[in-house]
PDB file of N, CA and C in Angstrom:
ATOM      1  N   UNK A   1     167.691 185.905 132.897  1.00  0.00           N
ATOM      2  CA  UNK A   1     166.633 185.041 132.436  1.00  0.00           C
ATOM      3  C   UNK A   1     166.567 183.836 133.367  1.00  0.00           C
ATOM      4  N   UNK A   2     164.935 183.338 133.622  1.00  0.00           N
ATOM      5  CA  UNK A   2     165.013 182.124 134.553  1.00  0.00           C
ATOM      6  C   UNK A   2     164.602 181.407 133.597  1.00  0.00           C
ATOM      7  N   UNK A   3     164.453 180.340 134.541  1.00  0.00           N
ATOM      8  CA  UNK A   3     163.920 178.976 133.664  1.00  0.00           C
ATOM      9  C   UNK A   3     162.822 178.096 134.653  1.00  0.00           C
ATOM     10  N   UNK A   4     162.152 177.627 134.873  1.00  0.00           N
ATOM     11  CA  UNK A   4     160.990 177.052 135.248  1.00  0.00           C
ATOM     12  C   UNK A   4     161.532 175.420 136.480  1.00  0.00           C
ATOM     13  N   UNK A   5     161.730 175.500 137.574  1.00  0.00           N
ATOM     14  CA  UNK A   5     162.118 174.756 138.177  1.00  0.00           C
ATOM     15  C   UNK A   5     161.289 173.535 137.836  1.00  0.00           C
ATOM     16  N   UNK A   6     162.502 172.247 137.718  1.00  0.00           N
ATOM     17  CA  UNK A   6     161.455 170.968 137.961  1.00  0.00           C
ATOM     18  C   UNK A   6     161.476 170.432 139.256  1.00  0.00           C
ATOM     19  N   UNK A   7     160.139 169.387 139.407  1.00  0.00           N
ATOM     20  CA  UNK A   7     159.522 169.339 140.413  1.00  0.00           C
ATOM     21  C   UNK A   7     159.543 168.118 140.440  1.00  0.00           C
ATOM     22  N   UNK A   8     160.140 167.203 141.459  1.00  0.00           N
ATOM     23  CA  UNK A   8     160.139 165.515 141.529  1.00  0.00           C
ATOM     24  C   UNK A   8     158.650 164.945 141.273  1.00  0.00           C
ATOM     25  N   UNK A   9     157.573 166.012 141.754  1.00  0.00           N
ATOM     26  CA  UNK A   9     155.933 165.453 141.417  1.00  0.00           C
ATOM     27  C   UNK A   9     155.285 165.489 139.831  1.00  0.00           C
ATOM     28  N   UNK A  10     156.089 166.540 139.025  1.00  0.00           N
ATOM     29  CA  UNK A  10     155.727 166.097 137.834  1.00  0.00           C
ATOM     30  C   UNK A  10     155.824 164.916 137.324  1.00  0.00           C
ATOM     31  N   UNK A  11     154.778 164.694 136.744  1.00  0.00           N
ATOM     32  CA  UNK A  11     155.236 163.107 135.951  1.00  0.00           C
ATOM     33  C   UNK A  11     154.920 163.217 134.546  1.00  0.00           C
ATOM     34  N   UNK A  12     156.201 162.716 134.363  1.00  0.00           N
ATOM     35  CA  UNK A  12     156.600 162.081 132.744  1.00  0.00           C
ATOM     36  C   UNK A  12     155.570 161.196 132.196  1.00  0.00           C
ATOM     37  N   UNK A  13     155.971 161.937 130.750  1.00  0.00           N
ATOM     38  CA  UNK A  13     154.673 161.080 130.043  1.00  0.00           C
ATOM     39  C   UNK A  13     155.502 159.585 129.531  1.00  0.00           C
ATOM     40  N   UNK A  14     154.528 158.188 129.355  1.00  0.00           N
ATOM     41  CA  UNK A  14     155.302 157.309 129.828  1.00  0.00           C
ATOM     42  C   UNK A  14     155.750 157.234 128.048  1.00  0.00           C
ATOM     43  N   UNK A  15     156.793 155.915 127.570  1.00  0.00           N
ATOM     44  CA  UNK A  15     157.313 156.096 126.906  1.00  0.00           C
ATOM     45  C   UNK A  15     156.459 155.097 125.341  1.00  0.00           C
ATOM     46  N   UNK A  16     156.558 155.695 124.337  1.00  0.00           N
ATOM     47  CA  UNK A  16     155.820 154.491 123.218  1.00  0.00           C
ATOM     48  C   UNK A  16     155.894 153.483 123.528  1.00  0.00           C
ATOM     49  N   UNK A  17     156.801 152.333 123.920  1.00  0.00           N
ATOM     50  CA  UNK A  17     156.776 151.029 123.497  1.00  0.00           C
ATOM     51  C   UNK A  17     156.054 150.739 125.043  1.00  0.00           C
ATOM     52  N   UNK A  18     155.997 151.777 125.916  1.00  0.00           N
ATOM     53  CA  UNK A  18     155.465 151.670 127.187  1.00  0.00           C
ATOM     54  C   UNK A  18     153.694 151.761 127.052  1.00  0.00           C
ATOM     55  N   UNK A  19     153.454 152.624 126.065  1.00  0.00           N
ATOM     56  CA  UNK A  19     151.959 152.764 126.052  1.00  0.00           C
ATOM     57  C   UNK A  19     151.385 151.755 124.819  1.00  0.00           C
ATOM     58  N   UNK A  20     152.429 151.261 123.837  1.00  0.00           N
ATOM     59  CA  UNK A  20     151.925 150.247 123.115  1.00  0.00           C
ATOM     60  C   UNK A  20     151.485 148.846 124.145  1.00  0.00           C
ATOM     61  N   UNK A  21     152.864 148.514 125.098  1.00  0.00           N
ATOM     62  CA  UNK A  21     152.468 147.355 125.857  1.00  0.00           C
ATOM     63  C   UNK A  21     151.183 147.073 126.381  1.00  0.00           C
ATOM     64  N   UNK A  22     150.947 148.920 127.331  1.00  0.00           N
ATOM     65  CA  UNK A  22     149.982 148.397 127.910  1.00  0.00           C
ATOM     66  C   UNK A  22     148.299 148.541 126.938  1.00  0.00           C
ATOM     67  N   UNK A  23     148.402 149.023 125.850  1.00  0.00           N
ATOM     68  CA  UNK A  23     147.380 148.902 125.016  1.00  0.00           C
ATOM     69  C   UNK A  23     147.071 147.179 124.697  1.00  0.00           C
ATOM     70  N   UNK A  24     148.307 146.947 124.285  1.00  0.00           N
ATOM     71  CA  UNK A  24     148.377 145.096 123.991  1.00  0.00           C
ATOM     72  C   UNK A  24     147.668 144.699 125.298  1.00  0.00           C
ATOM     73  N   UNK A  25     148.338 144.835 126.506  1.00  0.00           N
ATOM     74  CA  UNK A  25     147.690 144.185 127.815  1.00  0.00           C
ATOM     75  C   UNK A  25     146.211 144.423 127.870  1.00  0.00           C
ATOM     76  N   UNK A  26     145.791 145.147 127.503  1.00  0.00           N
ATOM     77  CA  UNK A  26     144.228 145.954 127.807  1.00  0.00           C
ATOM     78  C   UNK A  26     143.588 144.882 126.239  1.00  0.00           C
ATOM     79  N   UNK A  27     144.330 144.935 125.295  1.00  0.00           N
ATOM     80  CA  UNK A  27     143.290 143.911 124.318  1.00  0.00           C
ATOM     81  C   UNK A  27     143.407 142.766 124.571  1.00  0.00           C
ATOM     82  N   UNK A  28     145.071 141.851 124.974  1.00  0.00           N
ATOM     83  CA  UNK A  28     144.539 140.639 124.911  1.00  0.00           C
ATOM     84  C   UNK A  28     144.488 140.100 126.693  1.00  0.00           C
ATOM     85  N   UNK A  29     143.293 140.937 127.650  1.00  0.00           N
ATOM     86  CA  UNK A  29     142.844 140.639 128.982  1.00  0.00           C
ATOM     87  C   UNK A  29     141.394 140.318 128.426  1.00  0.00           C
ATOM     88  N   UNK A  30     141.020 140.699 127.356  1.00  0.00           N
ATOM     89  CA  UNK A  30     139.370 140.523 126.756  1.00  0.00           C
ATOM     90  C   UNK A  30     139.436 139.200 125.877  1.00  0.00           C
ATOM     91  N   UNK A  31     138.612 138.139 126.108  1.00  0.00           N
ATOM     92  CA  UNK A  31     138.063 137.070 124.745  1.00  0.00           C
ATOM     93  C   UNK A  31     137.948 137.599 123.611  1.00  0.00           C
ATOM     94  N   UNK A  32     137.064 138.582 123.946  1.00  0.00           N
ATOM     95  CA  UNK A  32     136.042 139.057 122.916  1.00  0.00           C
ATOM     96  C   UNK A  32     137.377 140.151 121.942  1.00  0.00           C
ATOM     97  N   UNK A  33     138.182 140.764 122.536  1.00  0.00           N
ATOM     98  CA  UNK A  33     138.703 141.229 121.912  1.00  0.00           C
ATOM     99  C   UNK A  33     139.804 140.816 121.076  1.00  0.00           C
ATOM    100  N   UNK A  34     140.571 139.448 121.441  1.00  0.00           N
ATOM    101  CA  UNK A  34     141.569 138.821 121.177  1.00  0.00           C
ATOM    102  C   UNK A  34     140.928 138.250 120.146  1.00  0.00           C
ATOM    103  N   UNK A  35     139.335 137.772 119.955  1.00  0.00           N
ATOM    104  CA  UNK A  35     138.559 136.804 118.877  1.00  0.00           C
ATOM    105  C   UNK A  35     138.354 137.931 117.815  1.00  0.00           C
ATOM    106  N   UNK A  36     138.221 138.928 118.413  1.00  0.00           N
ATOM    107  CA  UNK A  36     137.506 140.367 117.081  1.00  0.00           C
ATOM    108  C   UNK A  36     139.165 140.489 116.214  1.00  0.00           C
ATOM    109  N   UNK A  37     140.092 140.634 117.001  1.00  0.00           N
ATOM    110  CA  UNK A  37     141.471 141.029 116.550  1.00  0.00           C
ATOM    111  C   UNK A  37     141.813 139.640 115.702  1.00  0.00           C
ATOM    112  N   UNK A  38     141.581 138.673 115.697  1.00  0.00           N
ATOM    113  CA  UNK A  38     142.380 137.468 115.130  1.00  0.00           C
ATOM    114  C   UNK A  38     141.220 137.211 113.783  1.00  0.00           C
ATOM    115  N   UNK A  39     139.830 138.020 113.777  1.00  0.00           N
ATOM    116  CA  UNK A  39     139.142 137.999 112.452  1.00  0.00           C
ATOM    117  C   UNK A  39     139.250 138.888 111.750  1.00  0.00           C
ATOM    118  N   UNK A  40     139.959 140.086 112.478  1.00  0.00           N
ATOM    119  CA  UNK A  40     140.299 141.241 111.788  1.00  0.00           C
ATOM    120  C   UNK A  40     141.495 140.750 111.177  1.00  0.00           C
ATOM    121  N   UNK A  41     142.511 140.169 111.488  1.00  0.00           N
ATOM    122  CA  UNK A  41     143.818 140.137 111.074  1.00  0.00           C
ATOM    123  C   UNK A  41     143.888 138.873 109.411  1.00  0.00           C
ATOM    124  N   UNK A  42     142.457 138.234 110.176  1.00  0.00           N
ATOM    125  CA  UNK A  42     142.261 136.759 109.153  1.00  0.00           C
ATOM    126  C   UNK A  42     142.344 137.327 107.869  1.00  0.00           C
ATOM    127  N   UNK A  43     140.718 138.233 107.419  1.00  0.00           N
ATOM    128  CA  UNK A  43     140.565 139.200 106.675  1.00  0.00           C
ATOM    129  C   UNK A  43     141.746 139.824 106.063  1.00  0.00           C
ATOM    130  N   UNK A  44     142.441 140.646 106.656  1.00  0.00           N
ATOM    131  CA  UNK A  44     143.819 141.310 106.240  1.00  0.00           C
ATOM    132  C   UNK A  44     144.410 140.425 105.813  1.00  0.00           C
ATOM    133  N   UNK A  45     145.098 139.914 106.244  1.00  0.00           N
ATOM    134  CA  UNK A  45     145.495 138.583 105.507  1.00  0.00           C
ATOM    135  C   UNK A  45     145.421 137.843 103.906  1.00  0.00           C
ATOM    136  N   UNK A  46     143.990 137.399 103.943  1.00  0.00           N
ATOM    137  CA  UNK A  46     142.780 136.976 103.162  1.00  0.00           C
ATOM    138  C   UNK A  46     143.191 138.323 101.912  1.00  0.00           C
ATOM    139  N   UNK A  47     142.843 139.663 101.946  1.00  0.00           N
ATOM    140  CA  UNK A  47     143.234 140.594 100.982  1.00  0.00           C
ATOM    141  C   UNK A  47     144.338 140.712 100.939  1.00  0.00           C
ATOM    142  N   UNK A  48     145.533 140.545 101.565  1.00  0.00           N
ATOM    143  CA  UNK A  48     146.801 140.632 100.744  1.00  0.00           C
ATOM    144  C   UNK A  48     147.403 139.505 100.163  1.00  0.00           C
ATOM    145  N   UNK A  49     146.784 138.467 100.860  1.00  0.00           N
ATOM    146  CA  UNK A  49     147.126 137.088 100.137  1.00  0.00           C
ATOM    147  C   UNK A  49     146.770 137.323  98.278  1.00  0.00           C
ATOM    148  N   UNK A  50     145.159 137.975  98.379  1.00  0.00           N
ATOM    149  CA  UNK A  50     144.645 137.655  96.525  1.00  0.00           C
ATOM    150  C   UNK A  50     145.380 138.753  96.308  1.00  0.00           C
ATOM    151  N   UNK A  51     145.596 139.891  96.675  1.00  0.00           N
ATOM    152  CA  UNK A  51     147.020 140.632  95.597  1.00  0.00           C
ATOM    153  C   UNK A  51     147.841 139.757  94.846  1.00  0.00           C
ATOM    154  N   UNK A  52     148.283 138.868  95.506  1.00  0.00           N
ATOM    155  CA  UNK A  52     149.791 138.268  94.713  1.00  0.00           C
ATOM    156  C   UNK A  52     149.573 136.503  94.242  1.00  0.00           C
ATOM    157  N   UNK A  53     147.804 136.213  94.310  1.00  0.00           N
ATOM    158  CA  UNK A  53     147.415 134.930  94.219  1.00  0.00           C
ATOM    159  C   UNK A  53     146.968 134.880  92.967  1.00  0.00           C
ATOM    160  N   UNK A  54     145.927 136.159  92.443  1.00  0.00           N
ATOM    161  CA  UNK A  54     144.832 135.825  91.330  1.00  0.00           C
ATOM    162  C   UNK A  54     146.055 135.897  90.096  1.00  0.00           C
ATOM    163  N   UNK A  55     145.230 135.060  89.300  1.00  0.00           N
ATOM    164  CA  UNK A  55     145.961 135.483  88.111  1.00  0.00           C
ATOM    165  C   UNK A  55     146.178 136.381  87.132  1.00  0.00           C
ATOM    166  N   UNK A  56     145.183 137.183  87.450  1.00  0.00           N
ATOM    167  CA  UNK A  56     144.784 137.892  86.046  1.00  0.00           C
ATOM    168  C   UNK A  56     144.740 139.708  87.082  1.00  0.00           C
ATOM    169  N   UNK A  57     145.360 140.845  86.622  1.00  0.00           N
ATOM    170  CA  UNK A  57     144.941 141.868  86.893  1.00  0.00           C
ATOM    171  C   UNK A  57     143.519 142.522  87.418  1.00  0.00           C
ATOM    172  N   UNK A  58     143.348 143.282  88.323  1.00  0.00           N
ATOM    173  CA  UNK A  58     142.068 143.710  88.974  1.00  0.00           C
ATOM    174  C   UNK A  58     141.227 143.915  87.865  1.00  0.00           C
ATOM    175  N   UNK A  59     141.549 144.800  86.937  1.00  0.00           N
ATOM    176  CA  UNK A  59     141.068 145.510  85.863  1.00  0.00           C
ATOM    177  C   UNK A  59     141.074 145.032  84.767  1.00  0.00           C
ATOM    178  N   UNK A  60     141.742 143.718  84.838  1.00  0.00           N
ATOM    179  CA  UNK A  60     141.366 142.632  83.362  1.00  0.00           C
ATOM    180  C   UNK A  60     139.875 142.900  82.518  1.00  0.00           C
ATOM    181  N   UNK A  61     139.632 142.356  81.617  1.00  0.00           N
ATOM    182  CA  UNK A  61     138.254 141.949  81.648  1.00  0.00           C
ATOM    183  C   UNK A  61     138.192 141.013  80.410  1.00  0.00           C
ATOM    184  N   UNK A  62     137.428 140.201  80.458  1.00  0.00           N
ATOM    185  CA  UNK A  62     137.902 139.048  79.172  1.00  0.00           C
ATOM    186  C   UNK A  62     136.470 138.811  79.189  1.00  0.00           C
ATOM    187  N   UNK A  63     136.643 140.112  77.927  1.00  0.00           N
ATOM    188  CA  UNK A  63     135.565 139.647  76.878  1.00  0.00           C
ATOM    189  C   UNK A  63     135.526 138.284  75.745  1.00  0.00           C
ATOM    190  N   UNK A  64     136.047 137.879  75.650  1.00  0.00           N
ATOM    191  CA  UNK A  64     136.372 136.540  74.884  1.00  0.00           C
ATOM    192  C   UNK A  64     135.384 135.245  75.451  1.00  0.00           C
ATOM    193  N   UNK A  65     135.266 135.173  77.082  1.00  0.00           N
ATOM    194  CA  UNK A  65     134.532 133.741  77.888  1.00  0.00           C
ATOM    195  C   UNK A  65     133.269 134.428  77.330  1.00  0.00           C
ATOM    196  N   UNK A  66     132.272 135.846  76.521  1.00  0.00           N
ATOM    197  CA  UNK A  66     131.678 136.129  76.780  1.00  0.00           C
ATOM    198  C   UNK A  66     130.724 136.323  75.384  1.00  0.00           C
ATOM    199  N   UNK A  67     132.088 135.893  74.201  1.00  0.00           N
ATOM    200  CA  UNK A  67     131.667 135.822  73.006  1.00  0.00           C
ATOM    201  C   UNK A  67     131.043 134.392  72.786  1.00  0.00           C
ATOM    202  N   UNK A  68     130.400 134.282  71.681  1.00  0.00           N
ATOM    203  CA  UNK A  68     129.507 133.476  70.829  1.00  0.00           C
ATOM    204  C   UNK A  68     130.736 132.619  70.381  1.00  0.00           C
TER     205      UNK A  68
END
């Protein structure tokens, strides 16, 4: 049985934290993208903040402010 010689010209695929970097580099080289990302994140934010802010359950409903 053979096996498939390697070849110094193949190239390796590069590594996660290698293709995360350069994704980061590629968003924050743009204004526009660093401003879209920091209103996206505001937002996110903004909804997990009222998870643990409001007082009262999503699904409350208080019929009582609504009586006579």
């Amino acid at each position: 049985m053979t096996t498939a010689a390697t070849t110094p010209d193949m190239d390796k695929r590069p590594s996660f934290l290698r293709q995360v970097r350069d994704a980061l580099e590629l968003v924050f080289s743009s204004r526009t993208a660093v401003v879209g990302l920091a209103i996206a994140l505001f937002w996110l934010g903004v909804g997990l903040l009222s998870l643990f802010w409001t007082p009262y359950p999503p699904n409350a409903q208080m019929f009582g402010a609504n009586q006579p």
